[in-house]
N, C-alpha and C. Protein backbone atom coordinates (compact mmCIF):
# COMPACT_ATOMS: atom_id res chain seq x y z
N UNK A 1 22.68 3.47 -26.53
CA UNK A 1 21.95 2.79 -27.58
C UNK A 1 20.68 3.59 -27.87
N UNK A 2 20.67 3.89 -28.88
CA UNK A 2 19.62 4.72 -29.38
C UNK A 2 18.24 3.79 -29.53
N UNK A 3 17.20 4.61 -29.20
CA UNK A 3 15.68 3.69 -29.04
C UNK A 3 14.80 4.21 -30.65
N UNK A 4 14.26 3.12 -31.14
CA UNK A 4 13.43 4.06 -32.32
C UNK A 4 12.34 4.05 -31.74
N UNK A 5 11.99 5.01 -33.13
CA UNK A 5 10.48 5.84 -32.33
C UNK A 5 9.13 5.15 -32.07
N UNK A 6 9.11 4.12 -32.85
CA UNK A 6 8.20 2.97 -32.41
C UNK A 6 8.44 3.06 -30.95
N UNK A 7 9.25 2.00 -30.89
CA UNK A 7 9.59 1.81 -29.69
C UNK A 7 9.17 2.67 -28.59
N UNK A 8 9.78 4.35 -28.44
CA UNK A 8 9.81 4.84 -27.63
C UNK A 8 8.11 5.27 -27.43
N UNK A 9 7.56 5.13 -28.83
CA UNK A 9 5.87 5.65 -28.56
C UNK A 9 5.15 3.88 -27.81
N UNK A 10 5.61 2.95 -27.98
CA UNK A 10 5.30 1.91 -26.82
C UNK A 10 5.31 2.49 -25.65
N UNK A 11 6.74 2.27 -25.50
CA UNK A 11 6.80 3.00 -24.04
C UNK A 11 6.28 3.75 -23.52
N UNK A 12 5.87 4.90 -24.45
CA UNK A 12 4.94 6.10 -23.56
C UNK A 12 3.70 5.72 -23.35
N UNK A 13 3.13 4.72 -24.49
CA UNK A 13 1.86 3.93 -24.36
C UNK A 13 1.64 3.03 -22.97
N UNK A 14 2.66 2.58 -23.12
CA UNK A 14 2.26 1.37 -21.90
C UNK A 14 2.56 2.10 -20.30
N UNK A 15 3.27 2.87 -20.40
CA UNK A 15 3.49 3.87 -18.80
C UNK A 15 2.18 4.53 -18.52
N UNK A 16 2.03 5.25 -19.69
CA UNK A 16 0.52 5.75 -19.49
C UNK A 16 -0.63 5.33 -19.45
N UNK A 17 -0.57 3.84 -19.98
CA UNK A 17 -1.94 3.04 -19.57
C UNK A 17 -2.37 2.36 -17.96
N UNK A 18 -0.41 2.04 -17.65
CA UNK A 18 -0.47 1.64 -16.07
C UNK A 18 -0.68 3.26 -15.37
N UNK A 19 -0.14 4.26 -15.89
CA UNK A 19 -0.86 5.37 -15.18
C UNK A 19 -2.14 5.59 -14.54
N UNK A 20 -3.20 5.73 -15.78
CA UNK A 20 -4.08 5.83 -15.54
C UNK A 20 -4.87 4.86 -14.53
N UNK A 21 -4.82 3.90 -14.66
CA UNK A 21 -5.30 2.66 -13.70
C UNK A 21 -4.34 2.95 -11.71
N UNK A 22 -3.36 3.70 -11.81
CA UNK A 22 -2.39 3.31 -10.39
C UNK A 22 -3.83 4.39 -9.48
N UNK A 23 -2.77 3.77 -8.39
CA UNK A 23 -3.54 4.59 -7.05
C UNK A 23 -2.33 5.40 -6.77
N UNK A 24 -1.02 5.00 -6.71
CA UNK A 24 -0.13 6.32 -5.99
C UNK A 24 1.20 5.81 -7.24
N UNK A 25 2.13 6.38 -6.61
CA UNK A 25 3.42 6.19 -7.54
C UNK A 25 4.76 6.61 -6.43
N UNK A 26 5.51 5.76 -7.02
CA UNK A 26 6.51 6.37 -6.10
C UNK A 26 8.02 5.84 -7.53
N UNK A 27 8.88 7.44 -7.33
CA UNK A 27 9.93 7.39 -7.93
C UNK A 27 11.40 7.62 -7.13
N UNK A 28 12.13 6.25 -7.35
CA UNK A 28 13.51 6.13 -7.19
C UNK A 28 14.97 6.55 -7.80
N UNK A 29 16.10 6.50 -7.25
CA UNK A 29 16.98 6.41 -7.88
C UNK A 29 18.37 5.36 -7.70
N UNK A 30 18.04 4.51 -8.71
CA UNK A 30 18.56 3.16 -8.39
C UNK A 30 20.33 3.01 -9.08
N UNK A 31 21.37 4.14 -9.14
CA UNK A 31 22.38 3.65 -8.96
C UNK A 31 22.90 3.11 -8.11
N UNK A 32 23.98 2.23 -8.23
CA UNK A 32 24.88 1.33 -7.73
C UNK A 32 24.31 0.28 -6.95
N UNK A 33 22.85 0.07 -8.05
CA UNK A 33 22.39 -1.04 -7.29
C UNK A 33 23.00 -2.22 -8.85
N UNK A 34 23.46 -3.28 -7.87
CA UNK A 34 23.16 -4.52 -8.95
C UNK A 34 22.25 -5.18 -9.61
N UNK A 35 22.51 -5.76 -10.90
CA UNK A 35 21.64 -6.51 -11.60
C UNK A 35 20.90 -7.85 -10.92
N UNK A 36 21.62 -8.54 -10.06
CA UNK A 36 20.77 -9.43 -9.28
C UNK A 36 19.91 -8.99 -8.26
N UNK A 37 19.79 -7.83 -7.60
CA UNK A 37 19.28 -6.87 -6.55
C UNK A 37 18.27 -6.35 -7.43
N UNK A 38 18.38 -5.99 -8.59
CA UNK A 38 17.21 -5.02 -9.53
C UNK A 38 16.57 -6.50 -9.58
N UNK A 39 16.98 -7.63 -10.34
CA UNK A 39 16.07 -8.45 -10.56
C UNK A 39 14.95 -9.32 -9.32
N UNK A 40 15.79 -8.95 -7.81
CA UNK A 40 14.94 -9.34 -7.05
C UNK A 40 14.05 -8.16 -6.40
N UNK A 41 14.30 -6.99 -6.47
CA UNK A 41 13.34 -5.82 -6.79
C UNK A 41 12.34 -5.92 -7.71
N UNK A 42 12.51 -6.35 -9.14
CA UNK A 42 11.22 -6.70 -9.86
C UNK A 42 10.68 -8.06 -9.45
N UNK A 43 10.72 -8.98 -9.03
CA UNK A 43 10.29 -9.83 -8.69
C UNK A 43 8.96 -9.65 -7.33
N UNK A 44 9.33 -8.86 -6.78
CA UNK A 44 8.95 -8.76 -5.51
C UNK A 44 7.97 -7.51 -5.58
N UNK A 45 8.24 -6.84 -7.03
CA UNK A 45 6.94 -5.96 -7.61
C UNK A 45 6.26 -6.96 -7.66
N UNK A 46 5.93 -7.79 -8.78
CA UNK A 46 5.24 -8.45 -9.40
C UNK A 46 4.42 -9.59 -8.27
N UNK A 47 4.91 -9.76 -7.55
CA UNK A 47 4.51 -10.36 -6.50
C UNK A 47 3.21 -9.49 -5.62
N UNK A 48 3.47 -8.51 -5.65
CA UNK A 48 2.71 -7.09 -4.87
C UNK A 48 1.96 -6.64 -6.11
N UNK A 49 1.92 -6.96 -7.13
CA UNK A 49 0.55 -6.35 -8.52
C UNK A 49 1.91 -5.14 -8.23
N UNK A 50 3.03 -4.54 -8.29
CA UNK A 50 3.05 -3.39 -8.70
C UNK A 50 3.54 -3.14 -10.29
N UNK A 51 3.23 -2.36 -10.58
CA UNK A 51 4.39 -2.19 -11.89
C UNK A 51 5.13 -0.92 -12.08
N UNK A 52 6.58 -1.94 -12.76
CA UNK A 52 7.99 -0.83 -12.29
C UNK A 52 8.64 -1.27 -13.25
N UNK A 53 8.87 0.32 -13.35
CA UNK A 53 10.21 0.40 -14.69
C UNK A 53 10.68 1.46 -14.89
N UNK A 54 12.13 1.23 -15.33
CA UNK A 54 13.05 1.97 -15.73
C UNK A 54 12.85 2.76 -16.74
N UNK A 55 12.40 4.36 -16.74
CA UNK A 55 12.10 4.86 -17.90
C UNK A 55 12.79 6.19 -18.14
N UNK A 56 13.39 6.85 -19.36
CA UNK A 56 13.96 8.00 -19.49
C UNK A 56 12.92 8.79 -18.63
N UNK A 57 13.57 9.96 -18.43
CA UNK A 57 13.13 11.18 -17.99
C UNK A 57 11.71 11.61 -18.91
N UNK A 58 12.91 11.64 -19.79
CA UNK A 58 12.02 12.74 -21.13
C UNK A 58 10.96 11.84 -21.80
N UNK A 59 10.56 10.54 -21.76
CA UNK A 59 9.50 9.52 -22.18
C UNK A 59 8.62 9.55 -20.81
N UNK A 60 8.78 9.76 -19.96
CA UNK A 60 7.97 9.48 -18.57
C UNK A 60 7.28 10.93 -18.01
N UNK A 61 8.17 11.91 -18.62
CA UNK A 61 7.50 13.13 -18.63
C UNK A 61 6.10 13.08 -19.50
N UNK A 62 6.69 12.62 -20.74
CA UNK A 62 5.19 12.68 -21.96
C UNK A 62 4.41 11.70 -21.20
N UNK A 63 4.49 10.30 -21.09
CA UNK A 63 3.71 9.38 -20.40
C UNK A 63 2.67 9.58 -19.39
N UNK A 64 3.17 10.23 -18.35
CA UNK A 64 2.50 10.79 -17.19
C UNK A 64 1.87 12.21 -18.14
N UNK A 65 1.84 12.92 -18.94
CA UNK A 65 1.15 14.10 -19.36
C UNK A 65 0.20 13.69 -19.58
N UNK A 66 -1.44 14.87 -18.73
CA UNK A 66 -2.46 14.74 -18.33
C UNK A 66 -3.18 13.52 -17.88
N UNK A 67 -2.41 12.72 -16.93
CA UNK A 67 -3.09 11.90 -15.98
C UNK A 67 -2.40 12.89 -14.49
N UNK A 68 -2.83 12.31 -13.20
CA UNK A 68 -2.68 12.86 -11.93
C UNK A 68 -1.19 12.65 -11.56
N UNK A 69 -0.29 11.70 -12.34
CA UNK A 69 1.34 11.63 -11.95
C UNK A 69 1.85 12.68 -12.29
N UNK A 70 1.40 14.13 -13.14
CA UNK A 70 2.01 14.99 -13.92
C UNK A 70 2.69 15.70 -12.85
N UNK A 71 2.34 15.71 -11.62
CA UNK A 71 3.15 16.49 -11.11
C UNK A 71 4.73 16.08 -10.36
N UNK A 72 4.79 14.73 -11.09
CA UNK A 72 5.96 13.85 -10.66
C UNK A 72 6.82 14.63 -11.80
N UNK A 73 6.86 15.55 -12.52
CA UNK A 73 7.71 16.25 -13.65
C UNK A 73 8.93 16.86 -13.05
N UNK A 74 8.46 17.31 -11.92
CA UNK A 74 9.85 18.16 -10.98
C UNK A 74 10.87 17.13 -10.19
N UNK A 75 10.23 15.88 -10.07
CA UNK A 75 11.19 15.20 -9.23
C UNK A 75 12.32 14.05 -10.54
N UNK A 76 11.85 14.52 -11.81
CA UNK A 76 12.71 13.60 -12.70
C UNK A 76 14.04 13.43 -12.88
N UNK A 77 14.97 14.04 -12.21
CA UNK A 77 16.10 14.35 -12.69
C UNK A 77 17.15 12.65 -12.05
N UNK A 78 17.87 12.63 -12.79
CA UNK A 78 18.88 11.51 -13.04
C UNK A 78 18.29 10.08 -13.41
N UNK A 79 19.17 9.19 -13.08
CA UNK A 79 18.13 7.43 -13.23
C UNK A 79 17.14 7.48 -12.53
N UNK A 80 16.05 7.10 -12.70
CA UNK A 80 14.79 6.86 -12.68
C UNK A 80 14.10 5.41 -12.83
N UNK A 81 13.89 5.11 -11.51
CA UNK A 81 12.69 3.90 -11.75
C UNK A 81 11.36 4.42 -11.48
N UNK A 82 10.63 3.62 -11.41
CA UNK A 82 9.19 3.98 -11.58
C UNK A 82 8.62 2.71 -11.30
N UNK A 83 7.35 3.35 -10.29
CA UNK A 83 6.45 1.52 -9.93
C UNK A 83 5.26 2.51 -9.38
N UNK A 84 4.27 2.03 -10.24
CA UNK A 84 2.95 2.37 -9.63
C UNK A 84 2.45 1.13 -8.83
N UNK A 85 1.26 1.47 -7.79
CA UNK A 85 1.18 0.85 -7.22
C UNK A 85 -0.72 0.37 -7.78
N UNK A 86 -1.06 -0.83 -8.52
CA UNK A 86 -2.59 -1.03 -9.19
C UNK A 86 -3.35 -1.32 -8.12
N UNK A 87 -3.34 -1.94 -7.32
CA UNK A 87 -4.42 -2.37 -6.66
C UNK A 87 -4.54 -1.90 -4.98
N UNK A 88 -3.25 -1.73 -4.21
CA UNK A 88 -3.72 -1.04 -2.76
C UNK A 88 -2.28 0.03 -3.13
N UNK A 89 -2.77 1.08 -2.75
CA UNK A 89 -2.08 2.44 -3.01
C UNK A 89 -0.76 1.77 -1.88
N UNK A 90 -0.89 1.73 -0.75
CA UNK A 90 0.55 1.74 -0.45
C UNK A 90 2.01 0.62 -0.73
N UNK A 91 1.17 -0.48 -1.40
CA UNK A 91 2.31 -1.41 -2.48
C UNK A 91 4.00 -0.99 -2.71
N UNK A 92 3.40 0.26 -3.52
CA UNK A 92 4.57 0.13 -4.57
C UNK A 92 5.62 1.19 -2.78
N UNK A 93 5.24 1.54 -2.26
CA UNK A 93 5.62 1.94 -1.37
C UNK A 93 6.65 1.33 -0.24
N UNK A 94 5.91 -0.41 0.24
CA UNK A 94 6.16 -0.73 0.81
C UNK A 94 7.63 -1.51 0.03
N UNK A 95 7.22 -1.87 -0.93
CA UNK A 95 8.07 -2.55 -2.07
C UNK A 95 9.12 -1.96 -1.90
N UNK A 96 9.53 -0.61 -2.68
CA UNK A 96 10.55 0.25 -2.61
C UNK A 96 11.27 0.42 -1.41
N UNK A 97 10.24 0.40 -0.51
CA UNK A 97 11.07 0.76 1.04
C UNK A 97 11.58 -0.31 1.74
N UNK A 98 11.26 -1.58 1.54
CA UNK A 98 11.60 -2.61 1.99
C UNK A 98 13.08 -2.78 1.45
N UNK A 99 13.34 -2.47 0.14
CA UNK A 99 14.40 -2.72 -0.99
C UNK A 99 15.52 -1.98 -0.61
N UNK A 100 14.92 -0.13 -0.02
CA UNK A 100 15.87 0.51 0.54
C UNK A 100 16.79 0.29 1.99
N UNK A 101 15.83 -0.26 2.12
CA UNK A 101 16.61 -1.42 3.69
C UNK A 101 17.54 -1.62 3.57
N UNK A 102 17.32 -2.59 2.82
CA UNK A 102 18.94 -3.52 2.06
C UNK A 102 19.27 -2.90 1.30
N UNK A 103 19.44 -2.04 0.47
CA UNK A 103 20.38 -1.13 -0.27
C UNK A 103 20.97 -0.07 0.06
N UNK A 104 21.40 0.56 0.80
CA UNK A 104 22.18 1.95 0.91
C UNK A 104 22.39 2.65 -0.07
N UNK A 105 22.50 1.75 -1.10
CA UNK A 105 22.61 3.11 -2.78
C UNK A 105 21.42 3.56 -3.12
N UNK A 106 20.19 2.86 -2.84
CA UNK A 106 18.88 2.54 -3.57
C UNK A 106 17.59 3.76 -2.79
N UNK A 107 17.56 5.01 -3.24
CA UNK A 107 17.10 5.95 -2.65
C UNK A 107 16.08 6.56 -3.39
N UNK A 108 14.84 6.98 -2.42
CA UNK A 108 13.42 7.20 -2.89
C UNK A 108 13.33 8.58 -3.19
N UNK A 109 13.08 9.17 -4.20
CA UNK A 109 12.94 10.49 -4.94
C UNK A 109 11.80 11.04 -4.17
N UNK A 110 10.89 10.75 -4.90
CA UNK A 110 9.33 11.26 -4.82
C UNK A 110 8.08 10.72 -4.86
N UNK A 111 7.13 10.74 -3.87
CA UNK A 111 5.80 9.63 -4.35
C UNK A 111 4.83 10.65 -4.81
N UNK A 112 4.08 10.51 -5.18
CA UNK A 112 2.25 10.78 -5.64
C UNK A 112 1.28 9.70 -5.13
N UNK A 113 0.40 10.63 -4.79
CA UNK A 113 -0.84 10.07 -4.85
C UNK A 113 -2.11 11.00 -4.96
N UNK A 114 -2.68 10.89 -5.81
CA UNK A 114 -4.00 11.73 -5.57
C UNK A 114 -3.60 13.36 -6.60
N UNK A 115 -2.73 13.04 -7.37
CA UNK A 115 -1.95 14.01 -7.55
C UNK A 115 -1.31 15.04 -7.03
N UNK A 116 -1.04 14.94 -6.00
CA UNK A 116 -0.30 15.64 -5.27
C UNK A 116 0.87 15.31 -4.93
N UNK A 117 2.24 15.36 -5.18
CA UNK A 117 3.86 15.25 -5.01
C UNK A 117 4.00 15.43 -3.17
N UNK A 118 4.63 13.87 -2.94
CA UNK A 118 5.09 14.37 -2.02
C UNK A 118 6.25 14.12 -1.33
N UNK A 119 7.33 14.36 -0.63
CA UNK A 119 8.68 14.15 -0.78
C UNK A 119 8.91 13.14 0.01
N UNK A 120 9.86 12.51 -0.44
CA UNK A 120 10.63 10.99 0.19
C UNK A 120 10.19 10.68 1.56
N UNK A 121 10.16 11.82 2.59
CA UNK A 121 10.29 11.77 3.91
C UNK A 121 8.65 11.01 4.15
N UNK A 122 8.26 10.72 3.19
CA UNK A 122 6.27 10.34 3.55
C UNK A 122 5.99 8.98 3.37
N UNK A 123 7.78 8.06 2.63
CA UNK A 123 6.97 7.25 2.53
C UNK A 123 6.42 6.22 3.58
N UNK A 124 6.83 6.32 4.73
CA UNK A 124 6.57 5.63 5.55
C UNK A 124 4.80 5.50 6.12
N UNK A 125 4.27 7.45 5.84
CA UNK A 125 3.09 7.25 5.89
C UNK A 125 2.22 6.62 4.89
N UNK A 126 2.71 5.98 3.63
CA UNK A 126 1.59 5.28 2.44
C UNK A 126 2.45 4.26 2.41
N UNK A 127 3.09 3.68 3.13
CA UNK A 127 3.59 2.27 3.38
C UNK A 127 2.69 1.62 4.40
N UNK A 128 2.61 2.55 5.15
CA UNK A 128 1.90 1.60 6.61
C UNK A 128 0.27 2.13 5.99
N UNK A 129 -0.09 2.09 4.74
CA UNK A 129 -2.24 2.57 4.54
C UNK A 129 -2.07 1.09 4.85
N UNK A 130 -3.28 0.19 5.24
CA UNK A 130 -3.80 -1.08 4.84
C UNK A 130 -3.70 -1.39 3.50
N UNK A 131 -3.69 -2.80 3.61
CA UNK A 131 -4.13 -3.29 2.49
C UNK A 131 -5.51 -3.58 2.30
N UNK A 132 -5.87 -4.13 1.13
CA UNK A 132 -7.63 -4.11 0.83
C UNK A 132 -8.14 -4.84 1.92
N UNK A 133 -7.90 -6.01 1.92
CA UNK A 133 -8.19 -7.30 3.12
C UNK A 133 -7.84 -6.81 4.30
N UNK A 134 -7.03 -6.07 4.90
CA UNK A 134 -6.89 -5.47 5.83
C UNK A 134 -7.39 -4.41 6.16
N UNK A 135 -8.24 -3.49 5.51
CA UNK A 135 -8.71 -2.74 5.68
C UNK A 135 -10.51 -3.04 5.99
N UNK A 136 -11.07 -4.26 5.01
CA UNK A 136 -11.87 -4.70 5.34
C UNK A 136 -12.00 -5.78 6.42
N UNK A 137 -10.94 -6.21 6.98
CA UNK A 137 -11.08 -6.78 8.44
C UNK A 137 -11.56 -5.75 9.76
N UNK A 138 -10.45 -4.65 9.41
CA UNK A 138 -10.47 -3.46 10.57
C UNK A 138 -12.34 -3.24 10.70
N UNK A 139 -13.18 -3.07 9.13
CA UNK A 139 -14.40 -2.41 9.09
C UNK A 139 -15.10 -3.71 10.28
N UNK A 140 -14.94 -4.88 9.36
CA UNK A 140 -15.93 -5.74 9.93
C UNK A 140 -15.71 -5.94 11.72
N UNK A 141 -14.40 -6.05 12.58
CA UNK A 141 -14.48 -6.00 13.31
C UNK A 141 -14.81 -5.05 14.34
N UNK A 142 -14.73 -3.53 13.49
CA UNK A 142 -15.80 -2.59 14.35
C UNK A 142 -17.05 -2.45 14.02
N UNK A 143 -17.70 -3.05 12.71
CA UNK A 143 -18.84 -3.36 12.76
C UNK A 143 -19.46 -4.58 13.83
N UNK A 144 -18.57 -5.99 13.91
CA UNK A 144 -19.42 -6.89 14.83
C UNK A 144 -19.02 -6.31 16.24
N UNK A 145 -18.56 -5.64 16.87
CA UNK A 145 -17.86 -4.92 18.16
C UNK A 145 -19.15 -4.68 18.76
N UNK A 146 -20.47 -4.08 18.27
CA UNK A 146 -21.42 -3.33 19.10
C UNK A 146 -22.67 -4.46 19.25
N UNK A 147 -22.44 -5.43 17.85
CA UNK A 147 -23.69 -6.59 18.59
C UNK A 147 -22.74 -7.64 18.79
N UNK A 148 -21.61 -8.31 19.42
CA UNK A 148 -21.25 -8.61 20.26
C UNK A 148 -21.62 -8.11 21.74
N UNK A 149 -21.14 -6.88 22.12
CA UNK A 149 -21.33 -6.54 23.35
C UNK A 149 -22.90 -6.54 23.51
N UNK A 150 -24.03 -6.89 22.53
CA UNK A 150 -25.34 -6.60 22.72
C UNK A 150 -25.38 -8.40 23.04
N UNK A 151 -25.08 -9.13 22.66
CA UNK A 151 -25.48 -10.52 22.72
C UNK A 151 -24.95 -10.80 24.36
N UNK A 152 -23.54 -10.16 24.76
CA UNK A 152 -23.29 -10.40 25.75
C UNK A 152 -23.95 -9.89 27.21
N UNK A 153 -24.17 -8.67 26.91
CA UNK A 153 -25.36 -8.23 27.51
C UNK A 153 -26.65 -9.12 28.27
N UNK A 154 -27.25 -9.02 26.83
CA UNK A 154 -28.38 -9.80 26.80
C UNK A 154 -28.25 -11.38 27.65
N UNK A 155 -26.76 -11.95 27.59
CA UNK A 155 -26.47 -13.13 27.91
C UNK A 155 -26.44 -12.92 29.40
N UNK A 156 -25.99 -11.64 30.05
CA UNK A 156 -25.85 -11.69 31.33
C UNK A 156 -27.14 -11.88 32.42
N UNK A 157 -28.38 -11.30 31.59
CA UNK A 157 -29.42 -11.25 32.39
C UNK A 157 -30.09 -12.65 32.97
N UNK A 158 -29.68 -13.91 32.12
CA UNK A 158 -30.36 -15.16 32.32
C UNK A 158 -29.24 -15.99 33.39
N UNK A 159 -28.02 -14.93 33.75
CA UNK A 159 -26.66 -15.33 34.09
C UNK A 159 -27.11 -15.07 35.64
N UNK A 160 -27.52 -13.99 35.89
CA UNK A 160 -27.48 -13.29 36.73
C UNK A 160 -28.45 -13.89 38.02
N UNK A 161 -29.75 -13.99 37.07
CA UNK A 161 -30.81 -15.04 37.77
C UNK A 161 -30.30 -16.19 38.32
N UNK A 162 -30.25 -17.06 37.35
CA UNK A 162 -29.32 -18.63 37.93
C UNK A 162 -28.44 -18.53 38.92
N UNK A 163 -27.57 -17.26 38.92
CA UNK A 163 -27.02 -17.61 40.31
C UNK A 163 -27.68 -16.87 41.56
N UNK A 164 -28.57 -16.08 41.32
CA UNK A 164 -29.65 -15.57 42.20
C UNK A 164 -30.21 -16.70 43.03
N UNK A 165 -30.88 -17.43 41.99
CA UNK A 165 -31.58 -18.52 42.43
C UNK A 165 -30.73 -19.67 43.22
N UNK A 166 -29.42 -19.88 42.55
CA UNK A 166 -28.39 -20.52 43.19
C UNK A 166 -28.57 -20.64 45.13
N UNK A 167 -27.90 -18.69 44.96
CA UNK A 167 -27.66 -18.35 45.89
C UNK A 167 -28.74 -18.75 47.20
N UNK A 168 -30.28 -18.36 46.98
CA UNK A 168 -31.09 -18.54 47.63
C UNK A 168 -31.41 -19.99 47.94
N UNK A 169 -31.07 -21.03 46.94
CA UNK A 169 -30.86 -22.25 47.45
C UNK A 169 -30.03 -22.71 48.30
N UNK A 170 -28.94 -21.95 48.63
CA UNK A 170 -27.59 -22.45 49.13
C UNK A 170 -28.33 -22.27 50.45
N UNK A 171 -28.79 -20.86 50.64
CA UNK A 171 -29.26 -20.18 51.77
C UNK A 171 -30.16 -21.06 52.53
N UNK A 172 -31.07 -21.70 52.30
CA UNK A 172 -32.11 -22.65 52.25
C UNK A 172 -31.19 -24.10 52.98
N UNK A 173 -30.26 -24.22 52.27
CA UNK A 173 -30.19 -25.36 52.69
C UNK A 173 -29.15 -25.42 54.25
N UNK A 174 -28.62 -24.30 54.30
CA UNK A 174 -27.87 -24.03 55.17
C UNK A 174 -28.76 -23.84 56.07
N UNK A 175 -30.01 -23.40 56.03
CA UNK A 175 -30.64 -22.70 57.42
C UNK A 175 -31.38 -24.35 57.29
N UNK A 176 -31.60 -25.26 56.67
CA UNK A 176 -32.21 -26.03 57.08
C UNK A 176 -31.24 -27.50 57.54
């Protein structure tokens, strides 16, 4: 089915606007997956802020031209999905890879991030980045880590006495 050119200049519009805004990208190749399997694949984007779609080669080439995905140009060849990841870079990552679990047909091309291409075998390392909230838990709990151990500290010295004093009472009463 042939696309008109409206149309196809949408498309390049709207890929390239979620472009510019992603943190990483990661591209699939989703034959012999089913239509109820794709639809719970997009679902489970949208759930994760990612956004993903099915786009020609040759529209996703122009789309991605001069933002940092450009170097996703070499990994285009056959069906093609596409899911950037908007808000924590490793999303669209975990998304995809979770999906490839359960799919055996459903196989990861190429990710980006930072503009730099990097091959299938990585995604496991930008699956497991934190998420935002998780990343700001990790900070805060090695931030409170050092005045904790200062309060506890401090707590031991009034600890230490009392049973000092304890002790010397016990002593006292035994010798008397």
């Amino acid at each position: 089915m042939a696309i008109r050119l409206e149309d196809k200049q949408q498309i390049v519009a709207e890929v390239n606007e979620a472009a510019q805004s992603a943190l990483s990208a990661v591209l699939a190749d989703y034959r012999g997956i089913a239509v109820e399997e794709m639809t719970a694949l997009r679902r489970s984007a949208r759930e994760n802020n990612v956004y993903l779609r099915v786009v020609r080669n040759t529209l996703l080439k122009r789309a991605v031209e001069g933002t940092e995905y450009e170097c996703l140009n070499e990994a285009l060849v056959g069906p093609t999905i596409l899911a950037f990841s908007q808000e924590d870079p490793g999303a669209a990552a975990r998304v995809l890879k979770d999906f490839a679990k359960e799919n055996d047909e459903f196989e990861v091309k190429a990710l980006a991030v930072s503009g730099n291409l990097l091959p299938a075998s990585q995604i496991d390392a930008l699956a497991k980045l934190p998420t935002y909230d998780q990343a700001i838990a990790s900070l805060m709990s090695v931030m409170l880590a050092p005045v904790t151990k200062l309060v506890q500290t401090a707590n031991e010295v009034p600890s230490k006495v009392t049973r000092a004093v304890a002790a010397v009472r016990d002593q006292k009463q035994d010798a008397a």
